[in-house]
Structures are given as structure tokens and as C-alpha cells.
C-alpha atoms as a PDB file:
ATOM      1  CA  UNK A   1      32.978   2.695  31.002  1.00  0.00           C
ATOM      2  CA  UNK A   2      30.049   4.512  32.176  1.00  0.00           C
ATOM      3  CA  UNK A   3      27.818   7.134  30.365  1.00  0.00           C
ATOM      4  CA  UNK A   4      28.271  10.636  31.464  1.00  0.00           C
ATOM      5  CA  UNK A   5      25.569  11.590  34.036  1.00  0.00           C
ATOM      6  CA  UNK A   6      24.464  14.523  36.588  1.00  0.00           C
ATOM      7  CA  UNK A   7      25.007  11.767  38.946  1.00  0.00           C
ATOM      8  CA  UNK A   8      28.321  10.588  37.884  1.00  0.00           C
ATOM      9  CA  UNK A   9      29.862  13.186  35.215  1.00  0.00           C
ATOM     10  CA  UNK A  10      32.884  11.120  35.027  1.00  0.00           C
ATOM     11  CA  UNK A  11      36.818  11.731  34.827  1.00  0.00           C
ATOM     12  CA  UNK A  12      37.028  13.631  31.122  1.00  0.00           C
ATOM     13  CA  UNK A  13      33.565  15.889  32.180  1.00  0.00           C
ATOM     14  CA  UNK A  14      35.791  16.843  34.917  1.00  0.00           C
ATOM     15  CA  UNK A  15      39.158  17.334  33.056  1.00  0.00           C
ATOM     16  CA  UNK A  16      36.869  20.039  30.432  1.00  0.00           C
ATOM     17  CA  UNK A  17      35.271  21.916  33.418  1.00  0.00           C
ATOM     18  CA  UNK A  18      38.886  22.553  34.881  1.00  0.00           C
ATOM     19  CA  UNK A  19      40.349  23.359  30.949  1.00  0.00           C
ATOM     20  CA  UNK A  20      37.366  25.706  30.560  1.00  0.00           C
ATOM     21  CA  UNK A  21      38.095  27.253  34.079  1.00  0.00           C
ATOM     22  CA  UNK A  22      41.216  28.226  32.675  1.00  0.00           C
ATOM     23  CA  UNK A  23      40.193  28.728  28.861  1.00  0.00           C
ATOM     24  CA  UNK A  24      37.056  31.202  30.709  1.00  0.00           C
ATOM     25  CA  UNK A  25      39.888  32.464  33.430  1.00  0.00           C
ATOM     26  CA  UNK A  26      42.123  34.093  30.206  1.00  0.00           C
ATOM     27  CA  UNK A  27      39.124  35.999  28.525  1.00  0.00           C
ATOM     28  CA  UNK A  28      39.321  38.446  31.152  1.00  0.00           C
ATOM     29  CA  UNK A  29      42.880  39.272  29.984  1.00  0.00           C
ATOM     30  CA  UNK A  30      43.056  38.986  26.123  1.00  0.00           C
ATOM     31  CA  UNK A  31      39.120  41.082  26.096  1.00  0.00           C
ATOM     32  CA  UNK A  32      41.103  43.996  28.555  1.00  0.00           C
ATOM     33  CA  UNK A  33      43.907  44.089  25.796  1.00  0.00           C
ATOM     34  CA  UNK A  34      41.274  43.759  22.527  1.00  0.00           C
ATOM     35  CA  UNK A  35      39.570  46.431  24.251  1.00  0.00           C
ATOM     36  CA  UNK A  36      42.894  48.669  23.724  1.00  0.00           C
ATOM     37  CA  UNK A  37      42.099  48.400  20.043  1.00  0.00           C
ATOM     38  CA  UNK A  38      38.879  48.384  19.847  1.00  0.00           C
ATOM     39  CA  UNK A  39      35.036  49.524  21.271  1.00  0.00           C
ATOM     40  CA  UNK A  40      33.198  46.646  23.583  1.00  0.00           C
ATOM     41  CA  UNK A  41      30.570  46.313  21.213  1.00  0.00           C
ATOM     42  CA  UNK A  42      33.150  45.418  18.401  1.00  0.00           C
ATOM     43  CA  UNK A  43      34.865  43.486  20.446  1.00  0.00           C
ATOM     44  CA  UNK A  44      31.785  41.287  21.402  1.00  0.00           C
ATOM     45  CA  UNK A  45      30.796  40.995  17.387  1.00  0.00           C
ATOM     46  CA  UNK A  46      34.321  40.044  16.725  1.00  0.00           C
ATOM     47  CA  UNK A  47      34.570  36.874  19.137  1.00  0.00           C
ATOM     48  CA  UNK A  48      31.240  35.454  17.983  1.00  0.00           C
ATOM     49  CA  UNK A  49      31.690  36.134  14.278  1.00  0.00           C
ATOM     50  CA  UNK A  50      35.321  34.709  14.184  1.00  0.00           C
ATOM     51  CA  UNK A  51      34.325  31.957  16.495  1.00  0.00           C
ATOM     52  CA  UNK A  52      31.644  31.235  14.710  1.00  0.00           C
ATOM     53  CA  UNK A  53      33.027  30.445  11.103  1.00  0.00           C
ATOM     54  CA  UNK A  54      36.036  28.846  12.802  1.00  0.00           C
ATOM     55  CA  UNK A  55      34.157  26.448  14.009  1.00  0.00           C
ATOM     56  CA  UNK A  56      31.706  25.674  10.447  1.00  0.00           C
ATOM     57  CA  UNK A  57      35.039  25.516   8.971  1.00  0.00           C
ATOM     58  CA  UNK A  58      36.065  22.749  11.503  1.00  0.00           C
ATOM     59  CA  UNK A  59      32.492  21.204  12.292  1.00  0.00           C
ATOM     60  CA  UNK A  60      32.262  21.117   8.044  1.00  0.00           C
ATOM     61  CA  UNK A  61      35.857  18.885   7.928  1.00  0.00           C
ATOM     62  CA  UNK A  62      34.748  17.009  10.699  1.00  0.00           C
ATOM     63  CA  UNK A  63      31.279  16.218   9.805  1.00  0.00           C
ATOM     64  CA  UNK A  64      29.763  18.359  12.095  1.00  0.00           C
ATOM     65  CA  UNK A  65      28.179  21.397  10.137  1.00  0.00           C
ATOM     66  CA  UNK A  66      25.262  23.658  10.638  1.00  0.00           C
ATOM     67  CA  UNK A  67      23.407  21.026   7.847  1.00  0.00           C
ATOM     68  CA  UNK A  68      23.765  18.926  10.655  1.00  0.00           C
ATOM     69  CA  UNK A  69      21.048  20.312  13.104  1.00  0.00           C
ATOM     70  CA  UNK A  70      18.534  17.716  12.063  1.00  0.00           C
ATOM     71  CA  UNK A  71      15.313  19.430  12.709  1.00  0.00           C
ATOM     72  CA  UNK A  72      13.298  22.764  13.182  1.00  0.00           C
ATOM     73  CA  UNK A  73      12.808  21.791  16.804  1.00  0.00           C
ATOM     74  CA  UNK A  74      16.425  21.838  17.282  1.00  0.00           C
ATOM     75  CA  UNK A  75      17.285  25.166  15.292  1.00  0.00           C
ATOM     76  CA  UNK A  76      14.559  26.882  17.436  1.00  0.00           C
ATOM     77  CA  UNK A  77      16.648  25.583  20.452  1.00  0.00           C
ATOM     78  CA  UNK A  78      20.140  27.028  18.563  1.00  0.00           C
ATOM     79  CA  UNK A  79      18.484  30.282  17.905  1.00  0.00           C
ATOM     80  CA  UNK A  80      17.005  30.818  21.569  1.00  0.00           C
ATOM     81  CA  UNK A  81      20.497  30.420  23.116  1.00  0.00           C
ATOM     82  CA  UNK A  82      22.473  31.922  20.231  1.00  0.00           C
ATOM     83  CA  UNK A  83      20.820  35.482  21.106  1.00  0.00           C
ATOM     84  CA  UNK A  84      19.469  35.021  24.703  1.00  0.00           C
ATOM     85  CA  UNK A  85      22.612  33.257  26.317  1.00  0.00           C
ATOM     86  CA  UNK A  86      25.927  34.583  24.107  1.00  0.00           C
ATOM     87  CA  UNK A  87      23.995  37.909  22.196  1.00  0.00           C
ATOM     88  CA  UNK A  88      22.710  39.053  25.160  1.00  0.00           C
ATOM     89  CA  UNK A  89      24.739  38.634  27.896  1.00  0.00           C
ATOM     90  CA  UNK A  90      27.887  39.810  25.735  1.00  0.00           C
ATOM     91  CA  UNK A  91      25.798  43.062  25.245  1.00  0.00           C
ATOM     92  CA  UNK A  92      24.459  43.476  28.967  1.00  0.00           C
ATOM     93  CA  UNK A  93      27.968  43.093  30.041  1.00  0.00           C
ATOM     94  CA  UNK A  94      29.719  45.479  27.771  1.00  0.00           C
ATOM     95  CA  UNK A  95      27.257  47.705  28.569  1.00  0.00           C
ATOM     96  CA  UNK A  96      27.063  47.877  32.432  1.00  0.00           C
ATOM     97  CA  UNK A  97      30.655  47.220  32.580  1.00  0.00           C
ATOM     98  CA  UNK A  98      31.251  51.167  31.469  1.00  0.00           C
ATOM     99  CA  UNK A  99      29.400  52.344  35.290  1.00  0.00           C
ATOM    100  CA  UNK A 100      30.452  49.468  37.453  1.00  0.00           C
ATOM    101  CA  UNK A 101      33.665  47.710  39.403  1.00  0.00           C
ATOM    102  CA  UNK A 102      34.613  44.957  37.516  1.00  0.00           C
ATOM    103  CA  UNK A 103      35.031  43.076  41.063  1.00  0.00           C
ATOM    104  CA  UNK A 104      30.872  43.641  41.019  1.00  0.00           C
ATOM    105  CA  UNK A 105      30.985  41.994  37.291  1.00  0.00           C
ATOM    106  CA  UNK A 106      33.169  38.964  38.817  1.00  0.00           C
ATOM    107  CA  UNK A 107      30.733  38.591  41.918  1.00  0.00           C
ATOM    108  CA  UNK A 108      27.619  38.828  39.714  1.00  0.00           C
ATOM    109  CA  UNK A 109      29.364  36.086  37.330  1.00  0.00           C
ATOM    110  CA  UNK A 110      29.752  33.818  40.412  1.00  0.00           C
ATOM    111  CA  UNK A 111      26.385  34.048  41.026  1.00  0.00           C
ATOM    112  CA  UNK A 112      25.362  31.764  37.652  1.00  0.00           C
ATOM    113  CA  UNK A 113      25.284  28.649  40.329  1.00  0.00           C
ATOM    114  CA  UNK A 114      23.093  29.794  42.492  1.00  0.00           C
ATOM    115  CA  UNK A 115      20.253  31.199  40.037  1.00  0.00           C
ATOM    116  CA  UNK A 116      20.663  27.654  38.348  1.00  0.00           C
ATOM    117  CA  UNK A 117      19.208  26.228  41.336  1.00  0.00           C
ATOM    118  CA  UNK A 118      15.805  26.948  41.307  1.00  0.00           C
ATOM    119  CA  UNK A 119      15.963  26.392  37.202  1.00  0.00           C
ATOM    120  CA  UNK A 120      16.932  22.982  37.483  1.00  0.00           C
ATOM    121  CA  UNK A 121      14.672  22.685  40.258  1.00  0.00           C
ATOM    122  CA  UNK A 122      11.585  23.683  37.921  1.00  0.00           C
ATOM    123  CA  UNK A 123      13.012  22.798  34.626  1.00  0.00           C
ATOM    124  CA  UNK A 124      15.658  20.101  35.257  1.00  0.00           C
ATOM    125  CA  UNK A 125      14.541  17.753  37.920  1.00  0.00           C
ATOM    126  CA  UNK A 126      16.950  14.572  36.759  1.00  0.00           C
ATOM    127  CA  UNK A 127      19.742  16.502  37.700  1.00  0.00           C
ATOM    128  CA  UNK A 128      18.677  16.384  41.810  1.00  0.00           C
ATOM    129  CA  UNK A 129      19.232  19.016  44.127  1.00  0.00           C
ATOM    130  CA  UNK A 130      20.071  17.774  47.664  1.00  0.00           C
ATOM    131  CA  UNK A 131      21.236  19.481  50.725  1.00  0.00           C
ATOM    132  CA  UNK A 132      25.108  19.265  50.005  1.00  0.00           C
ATOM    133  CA  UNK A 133      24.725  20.208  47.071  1.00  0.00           C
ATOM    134  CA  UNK A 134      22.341  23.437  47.735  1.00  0.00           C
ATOM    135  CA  UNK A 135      25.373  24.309  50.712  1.00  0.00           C
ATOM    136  CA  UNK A 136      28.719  23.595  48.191  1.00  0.00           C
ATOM    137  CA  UNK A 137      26.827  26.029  46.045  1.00  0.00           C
ATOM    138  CA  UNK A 138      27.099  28.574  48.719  1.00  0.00           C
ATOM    139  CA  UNK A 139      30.165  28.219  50.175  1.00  0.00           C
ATOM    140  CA  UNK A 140      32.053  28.252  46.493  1.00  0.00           C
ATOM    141  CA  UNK A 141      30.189  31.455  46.196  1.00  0.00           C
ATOM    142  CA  UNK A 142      31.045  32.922  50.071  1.00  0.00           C
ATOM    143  CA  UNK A 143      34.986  31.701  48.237  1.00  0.00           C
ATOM    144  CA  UNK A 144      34.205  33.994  45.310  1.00  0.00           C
ATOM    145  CA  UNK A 145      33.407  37.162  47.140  1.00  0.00           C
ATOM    146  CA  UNK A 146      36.099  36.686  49.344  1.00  0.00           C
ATOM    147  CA  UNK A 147      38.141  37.054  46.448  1.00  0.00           C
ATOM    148  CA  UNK A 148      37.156  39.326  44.837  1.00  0.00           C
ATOM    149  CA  UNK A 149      34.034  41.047  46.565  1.00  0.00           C
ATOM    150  CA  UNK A 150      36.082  43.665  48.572  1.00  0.00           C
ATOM    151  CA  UNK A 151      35.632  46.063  45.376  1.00  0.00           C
ATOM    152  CA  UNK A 152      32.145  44.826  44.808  1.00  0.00           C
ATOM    153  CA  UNK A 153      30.230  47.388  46.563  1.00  0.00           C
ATOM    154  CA  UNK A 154      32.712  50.124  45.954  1.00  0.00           C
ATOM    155  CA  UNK A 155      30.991  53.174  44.104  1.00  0.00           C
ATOM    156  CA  UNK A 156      32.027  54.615  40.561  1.00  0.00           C
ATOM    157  CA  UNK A 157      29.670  57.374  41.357  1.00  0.00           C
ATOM    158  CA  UNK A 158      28.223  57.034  38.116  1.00  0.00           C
ATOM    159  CA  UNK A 159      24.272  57.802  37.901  1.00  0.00           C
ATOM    160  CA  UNK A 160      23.779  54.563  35.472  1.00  0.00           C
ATOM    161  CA  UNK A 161      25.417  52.367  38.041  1.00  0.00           C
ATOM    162  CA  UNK A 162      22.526  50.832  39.989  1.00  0.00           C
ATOM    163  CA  UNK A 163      21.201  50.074  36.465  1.00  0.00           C
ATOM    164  CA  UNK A 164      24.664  48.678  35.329  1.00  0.00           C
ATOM    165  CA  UNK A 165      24.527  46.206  38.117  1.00  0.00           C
ATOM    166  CA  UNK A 166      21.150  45.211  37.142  1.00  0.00           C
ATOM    167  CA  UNK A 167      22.549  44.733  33.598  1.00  0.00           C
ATOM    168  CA  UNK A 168      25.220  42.417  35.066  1.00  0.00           C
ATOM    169  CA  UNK A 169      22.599  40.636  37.262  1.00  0.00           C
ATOM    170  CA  UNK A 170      20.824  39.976  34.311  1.00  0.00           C
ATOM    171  CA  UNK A 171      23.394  39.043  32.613  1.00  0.00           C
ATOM    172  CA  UNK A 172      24.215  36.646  35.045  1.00  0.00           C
ATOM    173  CA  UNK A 173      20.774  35.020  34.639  1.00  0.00           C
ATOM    174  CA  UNK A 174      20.593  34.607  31.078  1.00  0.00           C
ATOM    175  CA  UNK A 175      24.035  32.586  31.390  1.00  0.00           C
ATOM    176  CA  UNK A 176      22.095  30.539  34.043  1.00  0.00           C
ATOM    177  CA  UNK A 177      19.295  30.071  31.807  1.00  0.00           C
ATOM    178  CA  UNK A 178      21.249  29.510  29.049  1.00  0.00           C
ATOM    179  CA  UNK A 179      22.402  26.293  30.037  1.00  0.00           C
ATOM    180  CA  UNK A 180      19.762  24.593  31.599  1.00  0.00           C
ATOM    181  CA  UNK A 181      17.636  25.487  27.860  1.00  0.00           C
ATOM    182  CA  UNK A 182      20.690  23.845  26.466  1.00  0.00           C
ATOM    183  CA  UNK A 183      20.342  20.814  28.720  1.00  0.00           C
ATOM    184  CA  UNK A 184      16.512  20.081  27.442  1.00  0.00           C
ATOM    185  CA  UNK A 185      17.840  20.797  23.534  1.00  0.00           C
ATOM    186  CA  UNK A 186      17.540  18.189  21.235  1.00  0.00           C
ATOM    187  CA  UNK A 187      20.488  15.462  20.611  1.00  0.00           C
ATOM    188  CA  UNK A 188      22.546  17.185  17.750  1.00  0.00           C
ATOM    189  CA  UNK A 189      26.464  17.113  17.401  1.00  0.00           C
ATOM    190  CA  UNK A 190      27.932  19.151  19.623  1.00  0.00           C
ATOM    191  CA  UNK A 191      30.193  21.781  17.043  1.00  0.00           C
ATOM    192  CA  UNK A 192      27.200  21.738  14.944  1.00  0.00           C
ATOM    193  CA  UNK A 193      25.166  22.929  17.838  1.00  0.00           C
ATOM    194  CA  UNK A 194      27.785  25.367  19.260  1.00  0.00           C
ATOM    195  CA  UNK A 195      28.003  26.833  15.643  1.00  0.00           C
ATOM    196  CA  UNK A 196      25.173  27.576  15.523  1.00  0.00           C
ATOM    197  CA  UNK A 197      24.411  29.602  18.362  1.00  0.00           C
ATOM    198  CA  UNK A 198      27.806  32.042  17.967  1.00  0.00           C
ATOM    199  CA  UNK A 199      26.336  32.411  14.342  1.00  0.00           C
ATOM    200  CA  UNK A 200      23.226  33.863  15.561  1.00  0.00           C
ATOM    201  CA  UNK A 201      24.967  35.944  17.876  1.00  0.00           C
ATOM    202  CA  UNK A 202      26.982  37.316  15.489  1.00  0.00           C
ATOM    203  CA  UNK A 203      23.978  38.386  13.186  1.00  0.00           C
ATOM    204  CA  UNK A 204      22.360  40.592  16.728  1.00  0.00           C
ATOM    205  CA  UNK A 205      25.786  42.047  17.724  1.00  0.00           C
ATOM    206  CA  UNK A 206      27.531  42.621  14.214  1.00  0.00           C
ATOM    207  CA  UNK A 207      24.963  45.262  13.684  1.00  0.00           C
ATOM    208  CA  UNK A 208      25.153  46.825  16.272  1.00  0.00           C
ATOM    209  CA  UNK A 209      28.935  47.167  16.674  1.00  0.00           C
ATOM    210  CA  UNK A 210      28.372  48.575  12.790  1.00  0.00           C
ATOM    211  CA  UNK A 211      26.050  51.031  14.120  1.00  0.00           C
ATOM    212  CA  UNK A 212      27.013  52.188  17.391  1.00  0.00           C
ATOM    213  CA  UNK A 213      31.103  51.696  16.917  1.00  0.00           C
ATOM    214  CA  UNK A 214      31.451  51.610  12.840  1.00  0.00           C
ATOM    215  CA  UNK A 215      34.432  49.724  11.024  1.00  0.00           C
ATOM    216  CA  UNK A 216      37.755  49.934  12.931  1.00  0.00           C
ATOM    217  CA  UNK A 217      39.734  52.248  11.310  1.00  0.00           C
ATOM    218  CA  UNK A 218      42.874  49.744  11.982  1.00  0.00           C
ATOM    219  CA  UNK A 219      43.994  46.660  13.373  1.00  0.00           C
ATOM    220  CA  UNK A 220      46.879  47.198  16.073  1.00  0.00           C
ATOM    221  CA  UNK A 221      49.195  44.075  16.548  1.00  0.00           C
ATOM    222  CA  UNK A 222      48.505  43.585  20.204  1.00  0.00           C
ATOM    223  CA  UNK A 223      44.858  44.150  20.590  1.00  0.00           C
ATOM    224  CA  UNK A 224      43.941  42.687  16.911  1.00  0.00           C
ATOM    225  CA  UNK A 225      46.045  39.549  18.250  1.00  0.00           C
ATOM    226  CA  UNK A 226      44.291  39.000  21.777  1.00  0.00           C
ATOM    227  CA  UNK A 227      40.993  39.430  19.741  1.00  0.00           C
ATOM    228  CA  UNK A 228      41.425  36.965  17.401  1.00  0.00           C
ATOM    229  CA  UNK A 229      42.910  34.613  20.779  1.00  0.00           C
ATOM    230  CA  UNK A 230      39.059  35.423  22.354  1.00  0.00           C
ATOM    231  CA  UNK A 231      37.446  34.331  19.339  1.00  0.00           C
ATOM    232  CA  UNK A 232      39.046  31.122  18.861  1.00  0.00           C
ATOM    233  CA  UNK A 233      39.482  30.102  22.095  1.00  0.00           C
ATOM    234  CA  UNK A 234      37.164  31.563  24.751  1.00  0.00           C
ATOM    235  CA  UNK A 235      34.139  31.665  22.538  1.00  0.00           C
ATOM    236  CA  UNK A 236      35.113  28.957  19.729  1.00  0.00           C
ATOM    237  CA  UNK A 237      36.174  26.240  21.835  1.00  0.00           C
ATOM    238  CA  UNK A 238      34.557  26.901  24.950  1.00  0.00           C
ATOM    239  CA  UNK A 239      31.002  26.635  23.734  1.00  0.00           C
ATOM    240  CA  UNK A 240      31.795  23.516  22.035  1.00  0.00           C
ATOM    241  CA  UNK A 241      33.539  22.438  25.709  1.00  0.00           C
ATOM    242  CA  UNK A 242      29.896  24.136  27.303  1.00  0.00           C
ATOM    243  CA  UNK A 243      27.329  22.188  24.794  1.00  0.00           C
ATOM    244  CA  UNK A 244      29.608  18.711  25.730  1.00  0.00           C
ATOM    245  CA  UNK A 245      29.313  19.385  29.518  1.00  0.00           C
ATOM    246  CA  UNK A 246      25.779  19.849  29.488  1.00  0.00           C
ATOM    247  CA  UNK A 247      24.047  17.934  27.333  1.00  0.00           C
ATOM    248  CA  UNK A 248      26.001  15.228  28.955  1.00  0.00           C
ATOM    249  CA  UNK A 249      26.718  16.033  33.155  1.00  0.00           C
ATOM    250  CA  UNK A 250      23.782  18.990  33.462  1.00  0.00           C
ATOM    251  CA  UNK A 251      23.744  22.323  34.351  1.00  0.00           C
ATOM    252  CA  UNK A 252      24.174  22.302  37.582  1.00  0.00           C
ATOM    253  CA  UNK A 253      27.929  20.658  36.910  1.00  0.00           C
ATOM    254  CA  UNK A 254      28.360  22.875  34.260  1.00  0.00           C
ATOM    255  CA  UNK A 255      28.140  25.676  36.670  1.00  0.00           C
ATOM    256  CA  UNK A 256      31.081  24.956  38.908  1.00  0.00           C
ATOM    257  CA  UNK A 257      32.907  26.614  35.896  1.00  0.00           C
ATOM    258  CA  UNK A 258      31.967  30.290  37.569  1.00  0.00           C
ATOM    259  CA  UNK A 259      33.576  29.277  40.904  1.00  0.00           C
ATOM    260  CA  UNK A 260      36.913  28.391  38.890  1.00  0.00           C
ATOM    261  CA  UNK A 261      37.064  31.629  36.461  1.00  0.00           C
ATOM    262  CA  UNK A 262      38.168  34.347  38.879  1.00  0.00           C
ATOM    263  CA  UNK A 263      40.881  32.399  40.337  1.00  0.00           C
ATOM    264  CA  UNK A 264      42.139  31.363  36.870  1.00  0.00           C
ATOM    265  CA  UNK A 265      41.921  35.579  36.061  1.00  0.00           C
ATOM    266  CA  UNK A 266      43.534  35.901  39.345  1.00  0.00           C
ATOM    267  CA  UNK A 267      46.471  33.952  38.212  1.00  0.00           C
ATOM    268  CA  UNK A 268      47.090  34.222  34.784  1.00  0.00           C
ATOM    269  CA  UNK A 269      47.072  38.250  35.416  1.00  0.00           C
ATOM    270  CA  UNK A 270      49.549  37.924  38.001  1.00  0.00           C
ATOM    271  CA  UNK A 271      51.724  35.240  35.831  1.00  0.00           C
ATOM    272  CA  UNK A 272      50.983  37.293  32.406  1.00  0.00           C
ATOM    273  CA  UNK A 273      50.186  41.005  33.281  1.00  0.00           C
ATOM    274  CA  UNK A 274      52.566  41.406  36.077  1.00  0.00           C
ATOM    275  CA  UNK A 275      49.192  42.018  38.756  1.00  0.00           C
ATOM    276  CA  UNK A 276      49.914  41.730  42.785  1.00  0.00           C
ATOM    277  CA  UNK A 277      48.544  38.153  43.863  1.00  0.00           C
ATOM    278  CA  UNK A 278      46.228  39.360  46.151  1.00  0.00           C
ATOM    279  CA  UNK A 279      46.447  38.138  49.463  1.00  0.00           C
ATOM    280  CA  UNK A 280      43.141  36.006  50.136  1.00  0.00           C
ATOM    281  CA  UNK A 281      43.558  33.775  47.574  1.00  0.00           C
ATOM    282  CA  UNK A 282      44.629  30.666  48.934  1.00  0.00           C
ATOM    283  CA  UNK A 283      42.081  31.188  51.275  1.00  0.00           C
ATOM    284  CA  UNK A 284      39.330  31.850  49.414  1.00  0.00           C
ATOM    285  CA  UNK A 285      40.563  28.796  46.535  1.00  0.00           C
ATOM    286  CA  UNK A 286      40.280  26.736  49.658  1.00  0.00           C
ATOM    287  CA  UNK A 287      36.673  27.821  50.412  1.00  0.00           C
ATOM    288  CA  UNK A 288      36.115  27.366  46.757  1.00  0.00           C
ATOM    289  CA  UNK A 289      37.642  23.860  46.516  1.00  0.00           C
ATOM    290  CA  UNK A 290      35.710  23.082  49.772  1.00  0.00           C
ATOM    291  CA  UNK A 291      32.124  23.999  48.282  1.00  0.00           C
ATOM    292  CA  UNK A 292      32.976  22.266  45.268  1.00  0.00           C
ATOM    293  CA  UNK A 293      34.266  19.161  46.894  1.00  0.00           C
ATOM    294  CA  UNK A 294      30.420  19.439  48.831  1.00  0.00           C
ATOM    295  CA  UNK A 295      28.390  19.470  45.972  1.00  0.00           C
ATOM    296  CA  UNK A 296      29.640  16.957  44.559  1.00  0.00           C
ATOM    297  CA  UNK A 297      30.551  14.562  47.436  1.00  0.00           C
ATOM    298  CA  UNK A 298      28.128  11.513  46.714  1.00  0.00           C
ATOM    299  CA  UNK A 299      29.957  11.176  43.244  1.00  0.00           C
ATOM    300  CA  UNK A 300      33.427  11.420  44.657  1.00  0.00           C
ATOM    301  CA  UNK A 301      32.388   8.768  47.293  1.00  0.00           C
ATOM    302  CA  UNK A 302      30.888   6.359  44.825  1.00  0.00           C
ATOM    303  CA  UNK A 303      34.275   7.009  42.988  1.00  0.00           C
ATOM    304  CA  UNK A 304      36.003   5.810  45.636  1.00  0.00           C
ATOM    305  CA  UNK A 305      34.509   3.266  46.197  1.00  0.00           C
ATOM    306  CA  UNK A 306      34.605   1.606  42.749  1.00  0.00           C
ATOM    307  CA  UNK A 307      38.361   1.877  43.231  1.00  0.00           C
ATOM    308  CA  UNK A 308      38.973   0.741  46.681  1.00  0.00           C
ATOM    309  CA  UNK A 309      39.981  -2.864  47.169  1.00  0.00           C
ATOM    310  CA  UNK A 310      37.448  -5.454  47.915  1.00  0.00           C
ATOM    311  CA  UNK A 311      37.843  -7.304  51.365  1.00  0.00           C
ATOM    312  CA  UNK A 312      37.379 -10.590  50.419  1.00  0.00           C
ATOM    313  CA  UNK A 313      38.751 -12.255  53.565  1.00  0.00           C
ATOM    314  CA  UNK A 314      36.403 -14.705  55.064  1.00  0.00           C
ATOM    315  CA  UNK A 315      34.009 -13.039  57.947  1.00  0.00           C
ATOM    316  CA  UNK A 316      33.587 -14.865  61.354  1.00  0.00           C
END
């Protein structure tokens, strides 16, 4: 069996990016109920606090702890993503989010591939950036808008909303950021690592949810339930699922993930929240499966062609 590589990310790289497509996909829906309960900002100190001692508790039984991160270099790395790529974004988010569509939020999401390009491109050279690649980026993201950029450039009418679309822009490139930094972290284990970082979080946002929001003055069933769902599984497990698909297939693989989360919304809102499937999606998953299958076309050839038969016939 092969080692895990930009080049070749290999079957079980593959099987986490779609199960974090889907894992990514459901935030949408359990944040929208948490936020029935509670303020964005709690809501954001919630996941990564939660997340975060689930997983010491787990990376602790498994081996895996904070102790674990074996050198300053590395916590310096841990810290650095903790509050610029989970702290911030989850703040620039729930911020703009209050004077923008969230089809702009979606669109600006599905944008992560495209500023990782010119990272990896300064930062990240192993990974290679070749014309099919550069054009699947593109078309998954001409797949994205055209499901769900028709309420992109709709108004609110809000006088904060060209600076709420910044805030989501940015957000968008601290994500992007975020995991090419993680690709040039040191070697640590993986929980350890993602631990880590949603612990750091947690200490920015935690005070300022105290601050801004206060203590909740009570935990209803429904909200306090999809809140404790986002911190286990959205931020818990997916950043473990993130720091795996990185450090071991690059950033640039890593980011197909943003072509895959609105149509997983998309569909567990119509299967869960009783949402109208909207009409372009089959054609826009097909644009998006399309750019995808582009970008990464010289490892699905090579795949083949470690599985096709050999002609071993004599030749005349």
C-alpha cells in the first residue's frame, strides 16, 4: 500500500473528504437550530469548548493528548491555527452573517479553493498546480454559485453589509490559510494536534460570548441538543478528519471539501427540515462532480491504470 500523497491521496483520504462533506454539510442545520437557543457568539464558544475537551478526553485514552505536541515549534503551529483558522473565522462569520444572505456566506465558503491556489503556489510547492487542476478548481466553483449564488448578490439593505461580506471574504481566507499553515506544521498525532487548536479557540471566543452574550439563562431541549451535535461532530471530529487530510494529501485536496458542503446542506435540509430541493441541483452537482473529477484526473488515471489488466499477449 502506498503512502498518502498530493499526488496520489489514496482510497481512505477520499472516503474522509466525502464523510466530512457530509459531517461539514449538517453544521449548517444543527448551528440554525442552536442558534434558536442561543446568541452566535455562544454558540461559536460552545462548539470549540465542548469539542475541545471531548477530544483530550479521547486523545488522553488513546494516547494522543495535548502532552503529546512534542515541541515549542509545534505548539506555536497549534496556537497560530487554533485562533487564526477556527477563532477567527467562527467570529468573522457570526458576525457578518447578521447583514448578509446566507447564499453570499455559502458562495464566499466555496471560494476557500480558489484562494488556496496561489498559497500553495508560494507556500506549498510539492503539492503542484497544473492546468487541470487550476480549471476543476473553477468549474466546481461556477457548480457552487449555480447553486446557490442566485441569492448571493441579493441586498439586505443593511448599511454594515458591504463590510459583512468583507468579513465573510475574510473569513474565507483565513480557512484557506489555515490549512496550508497546517500542511507545513510539524509531525504530531493528529487528535493531539486538533485538540489543541479548538482549545485555543475556545480561550478567544469563551470570553467573548461571556462578555458580549453572558451565561444562557437556560438550556432548551432542541437547540441545547443540536449544540452539543456541532460540538462533537462538526468541530470535534472534523478537525481531527481536517489535520489527517492535510498533513497527509495537502491542501489543495483538502479543499474539495467546500465544493461538497452546500450540496450536503442542500440535502440534508430538504431530507431533515422539510426545505424545497431546489431545482438546479443536479445540475450544478454535475458541474461540481465535473471540476472535481478535473482536478484530480492524473490520479484517477494512474488509478486506473494500476487496476487494469496487463496485456501480456505476445506482440508481432
Amino acid at each position: 500500500m502506498s503512502t498518502p500523497s498530493p499526488e496520489n491521496p489514496g482510497l481512505f483520504n477520499w472516503l474522509l473528504v466525502i464523510a466530512l462533506g457530509v459531517i461539514w454539510g449538517g453544521a449548517f442545520m444543527s448551528v440554525r437550530l442552536s442558534l434558536d437557543g442561543f446568541g452566535p457568539w455562544t454558540v461559536s464558544a460552545w462548539r470549540t469548548g465542548l469539542g475541545g475537551i471531548t477530544l483530550a478526553m479521547i486523545g488522553t485514552a488513546l494516547g494522543q493528548g495535548v502532552h503529546k505536541i512534542p515541541t515549542g515549534r509545534a505548539w506555536v503551529f497549534a496556537i497560530i491555527i487554533g485562533a487564526g483558522a477556527v477563532a477567527l473565522p467562527f467570529a468573522l462569520l457570526s458576525w457578518g452573517q447578521q447583514f448578509v444572505p446566507s447564499a453570499f456566506a455559502g458562495v464566499a465558503m466555496g471560494a476557500v479553493p480558489l484562494l488556496v491556489l496561489p498559497l500553495v503556489y508560494l507556500f506549498s510547492k510539492e503539492e503542484g498546480i497544473g492546468p487541470r487542476r487550476v480549471l476543476g478548481m473553477l468549474l466546481g466553483f461556477v457548480g457552487l454559485f449555480i447553486l446557490v449564488g442566485p441569492g448571493a448578490a441579493a441586498s439586505t439593505g443593511h448599511e454594515n453589509e458591504w463590510m459583512g461580506r468583507l468579513a465573510c471574504l475574510a473569513a474565507a481566507g483565513c480557512y484557506a490559510a489555515g490549512s496550508v499553515v497546517t500542511r507545513r506544521a510539524p509531525k504530531m498525532p493528529p487528535i493531539a494536534f486538533a485538540t489543541a487548536t479548538l482549545l485555543v479557540a475556545a480561550a478567544i471566543l469563551i470570553p467573548i460570548a461571556a462578555i458580549t452574550e453572558g451565561w444562557p439563562d437556560s438550556f432548551p431541549a432542541k437547540p441545547t441538543t443540536a449544540l452539543i451535535y456541532a460540538a462533537l461532530f462538526p468541530t470535534a471530529l472534523a478537525a481531527v478528519i481536517r489535520v489527517r487530510v492535510i498533513t497527509t494529501a495537502g491542501s489543495l485536496f483538502m479543499s474539495l471539501t467546500s465544493y461538497q458542503v452546500p450540496v450536503w446542506s442542500v440535502i440534508l435540509g430538504v431530507s431533515f427540515m422539510g426545505e424545497t430541493l431546489p431545482p438546479q441541483l443536479f445540475f450544478a452537482l454535475a458541474i461540481i462532480l465535473s471540476g472535481i473529477g478535473l482536478s484530480q484526473w492524473s490520479h484517477l488515471r494512474r488509478g486506473r491504470a494500476k487496476t487494469a489488466p496487463r496485456d501480456i499477449s505476445p506482440k508481432i
